[in-house]
C-alpha atoms as a PDB file:
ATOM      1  CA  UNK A   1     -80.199-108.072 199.845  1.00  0.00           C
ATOM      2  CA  UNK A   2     -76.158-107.860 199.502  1.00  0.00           C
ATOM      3  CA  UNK A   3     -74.995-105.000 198.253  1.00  0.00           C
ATOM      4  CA  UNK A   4     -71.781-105.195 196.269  1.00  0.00           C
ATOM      5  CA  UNK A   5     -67.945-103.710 197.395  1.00  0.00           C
ATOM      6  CA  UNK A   6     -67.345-100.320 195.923  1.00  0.00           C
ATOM      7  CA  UNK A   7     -64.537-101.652 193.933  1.00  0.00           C
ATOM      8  CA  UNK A   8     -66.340-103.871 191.994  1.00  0.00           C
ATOM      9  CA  UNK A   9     -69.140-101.858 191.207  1.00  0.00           C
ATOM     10  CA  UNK A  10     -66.490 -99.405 189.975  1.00  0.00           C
ATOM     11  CA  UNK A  11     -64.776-101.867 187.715  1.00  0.00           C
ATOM     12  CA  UNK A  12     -67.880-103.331 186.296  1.00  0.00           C
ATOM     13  CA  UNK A  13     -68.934 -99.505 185.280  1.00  0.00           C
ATOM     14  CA  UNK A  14     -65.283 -99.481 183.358  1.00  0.00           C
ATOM     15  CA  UNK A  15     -65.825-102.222 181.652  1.00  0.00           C
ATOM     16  CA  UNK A  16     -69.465-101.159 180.615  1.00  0.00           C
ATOM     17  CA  UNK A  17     -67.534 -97.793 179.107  1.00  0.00           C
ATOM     18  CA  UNK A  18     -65.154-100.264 177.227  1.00  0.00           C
ATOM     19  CA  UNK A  19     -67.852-102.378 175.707  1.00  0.00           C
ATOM     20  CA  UNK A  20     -70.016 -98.706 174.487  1.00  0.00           C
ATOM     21  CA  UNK A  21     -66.408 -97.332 173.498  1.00  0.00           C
ATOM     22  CA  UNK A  22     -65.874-100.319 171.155  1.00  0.00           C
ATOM     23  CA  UNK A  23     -69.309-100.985 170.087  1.00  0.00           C
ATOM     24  CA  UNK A  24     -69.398 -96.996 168.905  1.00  0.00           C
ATOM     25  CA  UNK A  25     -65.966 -97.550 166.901  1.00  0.00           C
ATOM     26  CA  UNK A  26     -67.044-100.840 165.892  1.00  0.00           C
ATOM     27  CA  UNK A  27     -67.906 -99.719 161.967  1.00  0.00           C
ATOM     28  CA  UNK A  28     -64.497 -97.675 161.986  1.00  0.00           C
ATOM     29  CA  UNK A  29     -62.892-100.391 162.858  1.00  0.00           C
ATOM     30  CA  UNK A  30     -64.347-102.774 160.410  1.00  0.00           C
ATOM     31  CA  UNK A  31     -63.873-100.218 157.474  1.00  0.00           C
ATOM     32  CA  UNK A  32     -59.945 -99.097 159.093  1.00  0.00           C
ATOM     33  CA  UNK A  33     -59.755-103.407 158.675  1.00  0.00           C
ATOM     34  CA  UNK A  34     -61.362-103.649 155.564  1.00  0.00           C
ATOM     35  CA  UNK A  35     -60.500-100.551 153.104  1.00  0.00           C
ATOM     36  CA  UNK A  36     -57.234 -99.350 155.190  1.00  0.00           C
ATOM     37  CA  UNK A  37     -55.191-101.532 157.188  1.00  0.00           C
ATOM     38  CA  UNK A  38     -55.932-104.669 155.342  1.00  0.00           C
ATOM     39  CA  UNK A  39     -54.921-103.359 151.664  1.00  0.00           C
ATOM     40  CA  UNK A  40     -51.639-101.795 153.206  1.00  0.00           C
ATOM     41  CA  UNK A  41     -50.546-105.125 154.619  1.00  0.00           C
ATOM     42  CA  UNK A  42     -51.573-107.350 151.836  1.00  0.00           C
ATOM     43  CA  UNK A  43     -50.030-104.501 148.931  1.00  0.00           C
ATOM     44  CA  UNK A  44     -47.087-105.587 150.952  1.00  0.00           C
ATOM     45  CA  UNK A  45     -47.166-109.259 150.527  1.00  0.00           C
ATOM     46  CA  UNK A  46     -47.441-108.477 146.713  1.00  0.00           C
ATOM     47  CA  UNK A  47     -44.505-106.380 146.784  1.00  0.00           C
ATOM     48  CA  UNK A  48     -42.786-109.643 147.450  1.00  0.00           C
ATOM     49  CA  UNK A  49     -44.282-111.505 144.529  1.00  0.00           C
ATOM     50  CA  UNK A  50     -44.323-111.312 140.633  1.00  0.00           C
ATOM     51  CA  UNK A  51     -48.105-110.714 140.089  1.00  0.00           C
ATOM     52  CA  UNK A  52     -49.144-109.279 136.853  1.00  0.00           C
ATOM     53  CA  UNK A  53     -52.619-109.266 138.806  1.00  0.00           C
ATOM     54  CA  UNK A  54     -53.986-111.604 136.098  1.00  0.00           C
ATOM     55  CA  UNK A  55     -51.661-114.397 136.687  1.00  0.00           C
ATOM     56  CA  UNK A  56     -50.780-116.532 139.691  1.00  0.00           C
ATOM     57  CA  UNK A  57     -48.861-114.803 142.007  1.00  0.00           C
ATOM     58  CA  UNK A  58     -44.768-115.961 141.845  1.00  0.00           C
ATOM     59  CA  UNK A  59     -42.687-115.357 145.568  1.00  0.00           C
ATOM     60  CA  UNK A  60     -39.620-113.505 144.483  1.00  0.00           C
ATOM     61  CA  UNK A  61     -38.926-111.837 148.196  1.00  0.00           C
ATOM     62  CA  UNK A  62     -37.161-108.959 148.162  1.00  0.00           C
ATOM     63  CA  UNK A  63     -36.312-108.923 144.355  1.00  0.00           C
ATOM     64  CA  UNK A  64     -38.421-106.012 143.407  1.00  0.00           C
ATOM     65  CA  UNK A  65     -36.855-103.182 145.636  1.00  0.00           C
ATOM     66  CA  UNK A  66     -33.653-104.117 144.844  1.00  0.00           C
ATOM     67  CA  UNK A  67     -34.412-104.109 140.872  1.00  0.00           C
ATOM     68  CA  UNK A  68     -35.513-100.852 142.103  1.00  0.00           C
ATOM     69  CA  UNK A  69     -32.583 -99.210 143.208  1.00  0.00           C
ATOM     70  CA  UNK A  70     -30.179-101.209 141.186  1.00  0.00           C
ATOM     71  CA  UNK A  71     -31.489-101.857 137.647  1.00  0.00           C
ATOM     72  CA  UNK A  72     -34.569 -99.572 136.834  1.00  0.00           C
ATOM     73  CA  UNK A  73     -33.474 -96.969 134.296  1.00  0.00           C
ATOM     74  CA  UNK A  74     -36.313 -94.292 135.559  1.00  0.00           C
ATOM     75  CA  UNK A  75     -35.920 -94.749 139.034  1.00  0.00           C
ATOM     76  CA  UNK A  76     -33.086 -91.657 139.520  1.00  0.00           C
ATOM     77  CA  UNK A  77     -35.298 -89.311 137.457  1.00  0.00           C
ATOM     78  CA  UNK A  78     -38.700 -89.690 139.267  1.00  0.00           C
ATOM     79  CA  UNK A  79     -37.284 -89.555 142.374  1.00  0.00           C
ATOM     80  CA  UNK A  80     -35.130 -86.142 141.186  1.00  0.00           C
ATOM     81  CA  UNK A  81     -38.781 -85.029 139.628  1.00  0.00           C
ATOM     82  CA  UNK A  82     -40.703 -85.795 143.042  1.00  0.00           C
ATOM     83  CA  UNK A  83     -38.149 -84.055 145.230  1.00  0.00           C
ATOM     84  CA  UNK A  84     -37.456 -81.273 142.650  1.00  0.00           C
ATOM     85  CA  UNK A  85     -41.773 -80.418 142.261  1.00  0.00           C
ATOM     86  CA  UNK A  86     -42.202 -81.183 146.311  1.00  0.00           C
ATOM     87  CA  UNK A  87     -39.173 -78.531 147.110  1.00  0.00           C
ATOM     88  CA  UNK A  88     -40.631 -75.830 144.128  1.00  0.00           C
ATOM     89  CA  UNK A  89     -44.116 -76.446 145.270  1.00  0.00           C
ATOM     90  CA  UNK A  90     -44.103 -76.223 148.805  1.00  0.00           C
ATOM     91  CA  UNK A  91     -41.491 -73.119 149.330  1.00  0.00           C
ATOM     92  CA  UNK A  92     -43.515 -70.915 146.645  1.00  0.00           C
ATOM     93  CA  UNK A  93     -47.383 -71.986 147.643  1.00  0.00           C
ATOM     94  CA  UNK A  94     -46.224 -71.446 151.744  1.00  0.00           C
ATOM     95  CA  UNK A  95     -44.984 -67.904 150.901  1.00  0.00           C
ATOM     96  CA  UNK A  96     -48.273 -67.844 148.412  1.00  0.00           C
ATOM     97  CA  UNK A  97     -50.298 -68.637 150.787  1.00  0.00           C
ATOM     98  CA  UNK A  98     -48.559 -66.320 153.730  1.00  0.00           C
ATOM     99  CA  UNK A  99     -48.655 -63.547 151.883  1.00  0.00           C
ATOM    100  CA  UNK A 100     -52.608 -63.950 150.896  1.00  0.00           C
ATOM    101  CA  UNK A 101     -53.185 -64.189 154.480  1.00  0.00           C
ATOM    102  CA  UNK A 102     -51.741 -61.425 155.297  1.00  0.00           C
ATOM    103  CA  UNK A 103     -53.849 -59.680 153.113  1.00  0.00           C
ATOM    104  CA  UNK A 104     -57.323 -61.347 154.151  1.00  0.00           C
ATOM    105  CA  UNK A 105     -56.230 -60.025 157.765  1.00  0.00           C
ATOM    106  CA  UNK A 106     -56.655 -56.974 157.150  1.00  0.00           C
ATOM    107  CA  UNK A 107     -59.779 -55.330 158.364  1.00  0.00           C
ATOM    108  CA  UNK A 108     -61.653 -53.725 155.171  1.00  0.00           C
ATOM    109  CA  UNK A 109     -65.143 -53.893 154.087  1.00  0.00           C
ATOM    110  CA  UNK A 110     -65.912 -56.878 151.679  1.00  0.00           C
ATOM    111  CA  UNK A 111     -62.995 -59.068 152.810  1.00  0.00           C
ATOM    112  CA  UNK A 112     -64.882 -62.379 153.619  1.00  0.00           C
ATOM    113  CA  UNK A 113     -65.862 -61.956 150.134  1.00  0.00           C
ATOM    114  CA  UNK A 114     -62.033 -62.166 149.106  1.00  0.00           C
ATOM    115  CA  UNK A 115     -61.460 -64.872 151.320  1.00  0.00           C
ATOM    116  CA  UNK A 116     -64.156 -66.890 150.077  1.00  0.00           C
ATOM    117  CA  UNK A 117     -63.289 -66.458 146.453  1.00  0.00           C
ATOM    118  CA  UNK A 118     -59.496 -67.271 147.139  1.00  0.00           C
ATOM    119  CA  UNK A 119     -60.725 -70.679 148.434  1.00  0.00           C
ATOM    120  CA  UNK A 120     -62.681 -71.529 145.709  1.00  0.00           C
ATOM    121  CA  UNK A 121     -60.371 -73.363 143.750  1.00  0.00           C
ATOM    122  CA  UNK A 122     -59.872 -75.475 146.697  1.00  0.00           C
ATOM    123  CA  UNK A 123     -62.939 -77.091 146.031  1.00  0.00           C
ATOM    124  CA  UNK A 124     -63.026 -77.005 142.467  1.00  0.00           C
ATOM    125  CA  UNK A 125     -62.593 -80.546 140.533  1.00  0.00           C
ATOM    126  CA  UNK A 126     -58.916 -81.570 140.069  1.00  0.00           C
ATOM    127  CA  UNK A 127     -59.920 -82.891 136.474  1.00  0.00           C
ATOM    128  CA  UNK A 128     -61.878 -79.705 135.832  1.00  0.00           C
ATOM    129  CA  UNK A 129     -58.918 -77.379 136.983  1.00  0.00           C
ATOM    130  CA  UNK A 130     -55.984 -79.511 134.987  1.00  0.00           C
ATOM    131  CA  UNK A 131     -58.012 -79.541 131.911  1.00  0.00           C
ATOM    132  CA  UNK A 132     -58.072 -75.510 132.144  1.00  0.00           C
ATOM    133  CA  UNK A 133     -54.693 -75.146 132.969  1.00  0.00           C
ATOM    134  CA  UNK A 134     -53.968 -77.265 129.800  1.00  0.00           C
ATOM    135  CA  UNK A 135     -56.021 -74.916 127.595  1.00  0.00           C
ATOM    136  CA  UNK A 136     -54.386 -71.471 129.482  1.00  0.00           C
ATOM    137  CA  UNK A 137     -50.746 -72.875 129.057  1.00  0.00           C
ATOM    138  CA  UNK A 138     -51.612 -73.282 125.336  1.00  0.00           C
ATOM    139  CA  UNK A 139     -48.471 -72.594 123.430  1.00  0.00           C
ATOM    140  CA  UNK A 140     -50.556 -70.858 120.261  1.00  0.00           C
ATOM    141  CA  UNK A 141     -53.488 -69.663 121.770  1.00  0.00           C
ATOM    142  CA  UNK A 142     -53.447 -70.007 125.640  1.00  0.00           C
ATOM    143  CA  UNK A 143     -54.153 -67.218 127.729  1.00  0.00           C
ATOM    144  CA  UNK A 144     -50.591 -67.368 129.475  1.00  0.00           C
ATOM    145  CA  UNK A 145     -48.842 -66.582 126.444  1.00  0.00           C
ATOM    146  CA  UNK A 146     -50.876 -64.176 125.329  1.00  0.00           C
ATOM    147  CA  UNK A 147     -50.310 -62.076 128.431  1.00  0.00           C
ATOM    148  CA  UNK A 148     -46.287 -62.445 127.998  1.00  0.00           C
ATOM    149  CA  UNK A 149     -46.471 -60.551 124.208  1.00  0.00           C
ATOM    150  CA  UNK A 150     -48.192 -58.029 125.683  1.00  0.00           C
ATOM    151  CA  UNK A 151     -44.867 -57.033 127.141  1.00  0.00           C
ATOM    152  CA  UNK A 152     -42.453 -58.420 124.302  1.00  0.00           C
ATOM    153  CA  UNK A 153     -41.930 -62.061 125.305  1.00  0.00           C
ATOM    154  CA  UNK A 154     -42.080 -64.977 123.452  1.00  0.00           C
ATOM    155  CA  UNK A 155     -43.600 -67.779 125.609  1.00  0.00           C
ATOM    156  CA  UNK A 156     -42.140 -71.291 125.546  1.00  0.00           C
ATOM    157  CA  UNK A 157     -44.091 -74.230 124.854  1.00  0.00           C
ATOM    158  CA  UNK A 158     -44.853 -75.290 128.405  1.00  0.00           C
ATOM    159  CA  UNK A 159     -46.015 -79.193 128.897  1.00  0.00           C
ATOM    160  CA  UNK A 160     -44.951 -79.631 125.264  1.00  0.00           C
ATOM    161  CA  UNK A 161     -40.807 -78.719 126.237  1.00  0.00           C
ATOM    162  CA  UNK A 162     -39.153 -80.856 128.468  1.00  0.00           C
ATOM    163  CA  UNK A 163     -37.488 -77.340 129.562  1.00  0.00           C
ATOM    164  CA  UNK A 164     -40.740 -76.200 131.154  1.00  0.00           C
ATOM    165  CA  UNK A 165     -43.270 -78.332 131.792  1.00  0.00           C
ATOM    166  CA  UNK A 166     -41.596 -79.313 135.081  1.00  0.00           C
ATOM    167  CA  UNK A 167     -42.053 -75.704 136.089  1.00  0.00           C
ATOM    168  CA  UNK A 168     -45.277 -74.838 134.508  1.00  0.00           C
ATOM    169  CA  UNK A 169     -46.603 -77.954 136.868  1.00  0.00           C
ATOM    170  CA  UNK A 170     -45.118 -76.350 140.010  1.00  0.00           C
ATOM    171  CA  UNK A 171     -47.214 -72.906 138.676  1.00  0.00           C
ATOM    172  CA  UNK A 172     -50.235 -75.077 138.112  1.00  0.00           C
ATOM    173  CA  UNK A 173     -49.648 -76.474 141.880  1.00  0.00           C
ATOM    174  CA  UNK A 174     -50.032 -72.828 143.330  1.00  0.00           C
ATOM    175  CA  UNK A 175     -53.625 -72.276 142.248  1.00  0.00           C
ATOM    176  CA  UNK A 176     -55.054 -74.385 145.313  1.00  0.00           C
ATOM    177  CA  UNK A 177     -53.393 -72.137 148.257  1.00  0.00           C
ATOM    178  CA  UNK A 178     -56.926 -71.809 149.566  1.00  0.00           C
ATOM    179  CA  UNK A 179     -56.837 -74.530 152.457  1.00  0.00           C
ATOM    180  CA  UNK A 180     -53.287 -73.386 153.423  1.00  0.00           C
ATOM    181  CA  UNK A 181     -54.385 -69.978 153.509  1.00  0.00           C
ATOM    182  CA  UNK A 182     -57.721 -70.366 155.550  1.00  0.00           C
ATOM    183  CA  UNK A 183     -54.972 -72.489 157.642  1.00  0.00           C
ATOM    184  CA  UNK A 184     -52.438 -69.609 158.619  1.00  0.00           C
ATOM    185  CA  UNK A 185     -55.333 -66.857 158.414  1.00  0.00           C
ATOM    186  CA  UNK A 186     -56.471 -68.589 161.574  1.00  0.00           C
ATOM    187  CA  UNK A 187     -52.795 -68.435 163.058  1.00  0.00           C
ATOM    188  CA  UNK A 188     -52.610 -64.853 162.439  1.00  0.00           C
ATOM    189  CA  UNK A 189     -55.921 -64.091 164.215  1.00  0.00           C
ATOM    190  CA  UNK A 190     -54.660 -66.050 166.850  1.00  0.00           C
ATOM    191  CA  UNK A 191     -52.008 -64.272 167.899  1.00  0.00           C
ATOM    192  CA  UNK A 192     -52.807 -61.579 171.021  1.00  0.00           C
ATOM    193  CA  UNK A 193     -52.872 -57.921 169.959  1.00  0.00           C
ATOM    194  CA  UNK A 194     -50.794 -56.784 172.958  1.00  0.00           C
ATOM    195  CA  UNK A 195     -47.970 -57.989 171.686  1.00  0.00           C
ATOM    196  CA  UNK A 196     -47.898 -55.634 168.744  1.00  0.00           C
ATOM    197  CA  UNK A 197     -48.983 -52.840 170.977  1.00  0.00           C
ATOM    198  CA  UNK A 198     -46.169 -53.820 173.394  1.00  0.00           C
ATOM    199  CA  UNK A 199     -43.596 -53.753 170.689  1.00  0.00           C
ATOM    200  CA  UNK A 200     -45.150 -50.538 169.028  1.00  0.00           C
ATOM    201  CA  UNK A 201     -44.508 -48.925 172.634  1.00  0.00           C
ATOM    202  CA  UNK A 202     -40.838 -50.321 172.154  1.00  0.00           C
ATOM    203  CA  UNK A 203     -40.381 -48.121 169.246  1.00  0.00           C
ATOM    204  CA  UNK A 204     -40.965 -51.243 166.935  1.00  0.00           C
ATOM    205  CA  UNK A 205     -41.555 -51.026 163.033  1.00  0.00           C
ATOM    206  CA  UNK A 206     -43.831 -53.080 160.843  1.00  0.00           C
ATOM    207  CA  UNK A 207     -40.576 -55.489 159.764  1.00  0.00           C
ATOM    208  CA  UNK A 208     -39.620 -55.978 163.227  1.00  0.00           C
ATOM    209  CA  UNK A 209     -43.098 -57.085 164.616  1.00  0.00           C
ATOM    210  CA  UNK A 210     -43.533 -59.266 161.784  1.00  0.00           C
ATOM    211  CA  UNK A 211     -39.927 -61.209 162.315  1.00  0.00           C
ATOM    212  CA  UNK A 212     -39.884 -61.260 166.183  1.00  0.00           C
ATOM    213  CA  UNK A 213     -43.819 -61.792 166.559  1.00  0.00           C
ATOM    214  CA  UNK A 214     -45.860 -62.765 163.806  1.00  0.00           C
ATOM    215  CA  UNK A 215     -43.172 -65.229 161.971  1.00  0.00           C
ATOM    216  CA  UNK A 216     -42.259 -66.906 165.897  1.00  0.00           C
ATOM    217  CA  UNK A 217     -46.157 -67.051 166.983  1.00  0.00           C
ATOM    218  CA  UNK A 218     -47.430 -68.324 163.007  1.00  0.00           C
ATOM    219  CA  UNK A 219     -44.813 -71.248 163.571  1.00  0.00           C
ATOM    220  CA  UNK A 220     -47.243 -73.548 164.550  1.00  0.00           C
ATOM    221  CA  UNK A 221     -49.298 -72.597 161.817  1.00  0.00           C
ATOM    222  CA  UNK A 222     -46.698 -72.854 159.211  1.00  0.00           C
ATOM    223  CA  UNK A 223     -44.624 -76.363 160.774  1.00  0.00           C
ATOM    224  CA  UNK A 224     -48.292 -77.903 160.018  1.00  0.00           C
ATOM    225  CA  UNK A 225     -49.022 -75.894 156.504  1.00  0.00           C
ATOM    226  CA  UNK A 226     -45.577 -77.136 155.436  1.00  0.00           C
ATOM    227  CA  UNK A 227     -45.602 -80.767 156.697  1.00  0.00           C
ATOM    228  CA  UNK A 228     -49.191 -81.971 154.916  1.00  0.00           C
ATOM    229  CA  UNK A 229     -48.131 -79.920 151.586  1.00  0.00           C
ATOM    230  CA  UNK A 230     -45.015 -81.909 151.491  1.00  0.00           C
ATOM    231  CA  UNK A 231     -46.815 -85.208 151.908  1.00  0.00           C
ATOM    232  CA  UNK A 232     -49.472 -83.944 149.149  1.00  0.00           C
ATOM    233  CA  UNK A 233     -47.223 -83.079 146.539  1.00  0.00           C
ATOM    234  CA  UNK A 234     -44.970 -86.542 147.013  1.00  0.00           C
ATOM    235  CA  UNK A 235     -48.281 -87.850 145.887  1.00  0.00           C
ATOM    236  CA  UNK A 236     -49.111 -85.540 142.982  1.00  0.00           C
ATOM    237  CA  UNK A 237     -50.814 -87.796 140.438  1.00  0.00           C
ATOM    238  CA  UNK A 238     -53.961 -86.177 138.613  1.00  0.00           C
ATOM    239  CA  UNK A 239     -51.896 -82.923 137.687  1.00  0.00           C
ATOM    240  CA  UNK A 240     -49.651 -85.127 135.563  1.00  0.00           C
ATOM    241  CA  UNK A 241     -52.022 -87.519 134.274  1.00  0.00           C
ATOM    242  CA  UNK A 242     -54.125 -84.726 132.743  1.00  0.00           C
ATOM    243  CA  UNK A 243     -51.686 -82.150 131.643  1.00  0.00           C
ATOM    244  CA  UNK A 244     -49.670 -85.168 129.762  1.00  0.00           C
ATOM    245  CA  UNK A 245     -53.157 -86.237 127.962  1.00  0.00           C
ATOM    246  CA  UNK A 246     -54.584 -82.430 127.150  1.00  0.00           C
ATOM    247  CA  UNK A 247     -51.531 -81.508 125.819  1.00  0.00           C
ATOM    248  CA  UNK A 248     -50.455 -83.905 123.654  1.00  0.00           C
ATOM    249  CA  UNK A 249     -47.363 -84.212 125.304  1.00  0.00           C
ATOM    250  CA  UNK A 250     -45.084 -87.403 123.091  1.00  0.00           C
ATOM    251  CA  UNK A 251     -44.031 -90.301 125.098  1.00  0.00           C
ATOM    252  CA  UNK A 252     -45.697 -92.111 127.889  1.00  0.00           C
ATOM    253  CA  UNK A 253     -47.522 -90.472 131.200  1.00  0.00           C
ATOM    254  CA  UNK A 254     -45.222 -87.964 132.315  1.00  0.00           C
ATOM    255  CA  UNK A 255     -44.108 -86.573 129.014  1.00  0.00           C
ATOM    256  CA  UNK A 256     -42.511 -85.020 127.438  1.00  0.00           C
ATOM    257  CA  UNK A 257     -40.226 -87.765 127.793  1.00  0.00           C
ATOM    258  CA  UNK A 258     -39.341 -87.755 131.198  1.00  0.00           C
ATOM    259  CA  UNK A 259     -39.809 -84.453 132.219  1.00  0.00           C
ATOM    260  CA  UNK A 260     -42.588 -85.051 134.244  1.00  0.00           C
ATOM    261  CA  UNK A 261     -42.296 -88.726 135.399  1.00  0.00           C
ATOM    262  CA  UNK A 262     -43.217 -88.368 139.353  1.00  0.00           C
ATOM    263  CA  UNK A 263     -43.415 -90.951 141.672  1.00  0.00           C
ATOM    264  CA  UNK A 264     -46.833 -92.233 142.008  1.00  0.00           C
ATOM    265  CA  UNK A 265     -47.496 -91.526 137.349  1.00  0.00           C
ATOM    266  CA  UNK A 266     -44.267 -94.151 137.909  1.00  0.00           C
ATOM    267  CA  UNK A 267     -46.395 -96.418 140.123  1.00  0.00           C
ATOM    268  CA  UNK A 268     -49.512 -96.147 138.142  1.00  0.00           C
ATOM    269  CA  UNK A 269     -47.555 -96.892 134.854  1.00  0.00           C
ATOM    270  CA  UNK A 270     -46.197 -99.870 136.300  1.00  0.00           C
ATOM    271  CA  UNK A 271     -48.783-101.383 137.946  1.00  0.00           C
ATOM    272  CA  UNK A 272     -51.784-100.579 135.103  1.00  0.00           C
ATOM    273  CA  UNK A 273     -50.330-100.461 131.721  1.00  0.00           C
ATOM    274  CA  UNK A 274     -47.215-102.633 132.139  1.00  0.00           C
ATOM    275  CA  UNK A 275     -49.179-105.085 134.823  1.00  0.00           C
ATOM    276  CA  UNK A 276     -46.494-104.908 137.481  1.00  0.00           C
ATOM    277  CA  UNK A 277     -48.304-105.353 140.595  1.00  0.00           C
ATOM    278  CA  UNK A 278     -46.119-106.639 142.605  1.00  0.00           C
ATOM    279  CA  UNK A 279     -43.188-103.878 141.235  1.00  0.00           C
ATOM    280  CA  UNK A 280     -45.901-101.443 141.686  1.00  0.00           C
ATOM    281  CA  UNK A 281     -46.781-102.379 145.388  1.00  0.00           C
ATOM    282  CA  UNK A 282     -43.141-102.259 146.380  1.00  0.00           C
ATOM    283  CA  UNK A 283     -42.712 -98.719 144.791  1.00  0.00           C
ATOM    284  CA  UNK A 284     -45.217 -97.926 146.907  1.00  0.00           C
ATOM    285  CA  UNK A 285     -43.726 -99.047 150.209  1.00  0.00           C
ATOM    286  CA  UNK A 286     -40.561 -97.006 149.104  1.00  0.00           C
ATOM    287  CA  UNK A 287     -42.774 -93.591 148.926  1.00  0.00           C
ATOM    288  CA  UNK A 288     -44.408 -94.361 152.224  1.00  0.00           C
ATOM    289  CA  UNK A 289     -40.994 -94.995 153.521  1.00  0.00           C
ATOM    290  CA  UNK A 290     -39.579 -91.707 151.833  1.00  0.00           C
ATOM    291  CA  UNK A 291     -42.605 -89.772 153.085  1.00  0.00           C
ATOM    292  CA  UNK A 292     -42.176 -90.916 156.818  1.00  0.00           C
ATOM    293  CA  UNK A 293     -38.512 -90.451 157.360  1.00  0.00           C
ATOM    294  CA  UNK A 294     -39.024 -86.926 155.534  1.00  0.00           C
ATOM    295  CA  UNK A 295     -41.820 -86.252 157.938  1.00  0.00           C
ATOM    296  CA  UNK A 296     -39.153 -87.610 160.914  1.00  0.00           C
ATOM    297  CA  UNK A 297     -36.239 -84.933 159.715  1.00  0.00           C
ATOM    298  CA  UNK A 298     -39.332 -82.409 159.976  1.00  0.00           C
ATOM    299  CA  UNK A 299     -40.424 -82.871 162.604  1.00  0.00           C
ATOM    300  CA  UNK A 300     -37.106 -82.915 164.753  1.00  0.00           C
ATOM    301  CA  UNK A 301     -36.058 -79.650 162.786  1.00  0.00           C
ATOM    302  CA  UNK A 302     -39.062 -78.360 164.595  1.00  0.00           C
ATOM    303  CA  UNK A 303     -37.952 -78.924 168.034  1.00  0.00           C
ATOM    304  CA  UNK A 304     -36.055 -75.512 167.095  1.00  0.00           C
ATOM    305  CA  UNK A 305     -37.451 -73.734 165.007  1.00  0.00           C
ATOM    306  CA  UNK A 306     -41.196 -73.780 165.766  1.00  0.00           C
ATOM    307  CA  UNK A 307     -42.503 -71.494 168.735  1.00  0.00           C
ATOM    308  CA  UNK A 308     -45.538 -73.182 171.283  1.00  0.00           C
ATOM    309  CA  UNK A 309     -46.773 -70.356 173.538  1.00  0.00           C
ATOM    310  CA  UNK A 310     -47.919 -72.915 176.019  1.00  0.00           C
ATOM    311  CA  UNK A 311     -44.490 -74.619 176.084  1.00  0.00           C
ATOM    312  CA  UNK A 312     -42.781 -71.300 177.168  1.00  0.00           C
END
């Protein structure tokens, strides 16, 4: 009986890992093909069409993203509204959610009860939570404006005034911090306790350890928190949608008048009342563009401002 050469028994044992490695990803695969990848390329062979997605499809080429940038009234203001709310949003719920870590850190009895009930929202429904904001940032009889006569002030009219609904949204946006928290909680428990001892030997105070240690070691942490809340909020949709119906903001979706036309209540606008598909699909190539090179310039900001122990 021959026996085969050692290097081709090896190789045939590779390839039998290749064929169970592919066979286990096979259904990924299939669904990545079907319900991912394929939509993404063909919403981009509609961006290059007229398609009202009732009618036959009508090549135009790259007509719709320069109507974009050239001749679309809106297009200025939702992009200043995306950019404004993703700037507002992530800068306040990062130090939100910092700051709430810092608290669940702390060693006291009860505090996995905290922890758990400042994650709740998280996994609340959106449509649930937007309808209650709406009834809390009632301008007669919401709860919000109740609490500011208590101490003498007259509260504006929220998602009714194009002065404030852009800022009541970026409030609304801070009530699901959970994630983010749970996120840099785990940082902070993560970093080694002999550093703090070291620098509290060094004749260290609490604001020094927390600038030169816990700020430098939570970069990580933070780089990641920031990063996926920036891509989140260039895709705030459900927010909008409600807060614009509950409160019988005039206009269209992202009233009052323009004041909270975002990016993707743009999109949807577009592509499902006026039956712009193929204006709609190119929109969304822009964002995903947007989104990328913003997550680029992050990225190589964080080649110097974000600490890796295991680099050092």
């Amino acid at each position: 009986m021959s026996i085969l050469p050692k290097r081709l028994t090896q190789l045939t044992l590779r390839q039998r890992e290749e064929r169970d490695f592919y066979f286990c990803i096979a259904l990924w695969l299939i669904g990545f093909v079907l319900f991912t990848g394929g939509p993404v390329v063909y919403s981009f062979l509609m961006s290059l069409t007229n398609w009202t997605g009732l009618t036959n499809r009508e090549w135009v080429g790259f007509q719709n993203y320069i109507q974009l940038f050239t001749t679309d009234p809106l297009f200025g203001t939702v992009l200043k509204n995306t950019f404004v709310y993703g700037i507002f949003s992530v800068l306040l719920g990062t130090l939100l959610a910092l700051g709430v870590a810092l608290l669940m850190n702390q060693k006291v009895p009860g505090i996995s009860i905290f922890r758990t009930i400042y994650y709740l929202p998280s996994v609340t429904s959106g449509v649930a939570v937007a309808i209650m904001w709406a009834w809390m940032f009632n301008p007669r009889a919401g709860l919000v404006n109740y609490l500011l006569s208590l101490v003498g002030i007259q509260g504006p009219a929220w998602f009714s005034s194009t002065q404030w609904a852009m800022p009541g949204l970026i409030l609304v946006s801070l009530w699901g911090i959970g994630p983010n928290m749970l996120v840099l909680l785990a940082g902070l428990q993560g970093i080694p306790t002999h550093l703090y001892e070291a620098a509290r030997i060094d004749g260290a105070n609490p604001r020094d350890e927390f600038v030169h240690i816990t700020i430098p070691m939570l970069s990580p942490a933070l780089f990641y928190v920031i990063v996926i809340s920036m891509i989140t909020s260039f895709q705030i949709f459900e927010n909008v949608y409600i807060l614009s119906s509950a409160t019988g903001a005039p206009g269209t979706l992202g009233g009052p008048g323009t004041a909270l036309r975002v990016y993707v209540i743009d999109l949807y606008q577009n592509a499902f009342v006026n039956l712009r598909m193929g204006y709609a699909s190119a929109q969304a190539w822009i964002l995903c563009v947007i989104i990328m090179l913003l997550t680029w310039l992050m990225f190589r900001i964080n080649r110097r401002t974000v600490h890796y122990e295991a680099a050092e």
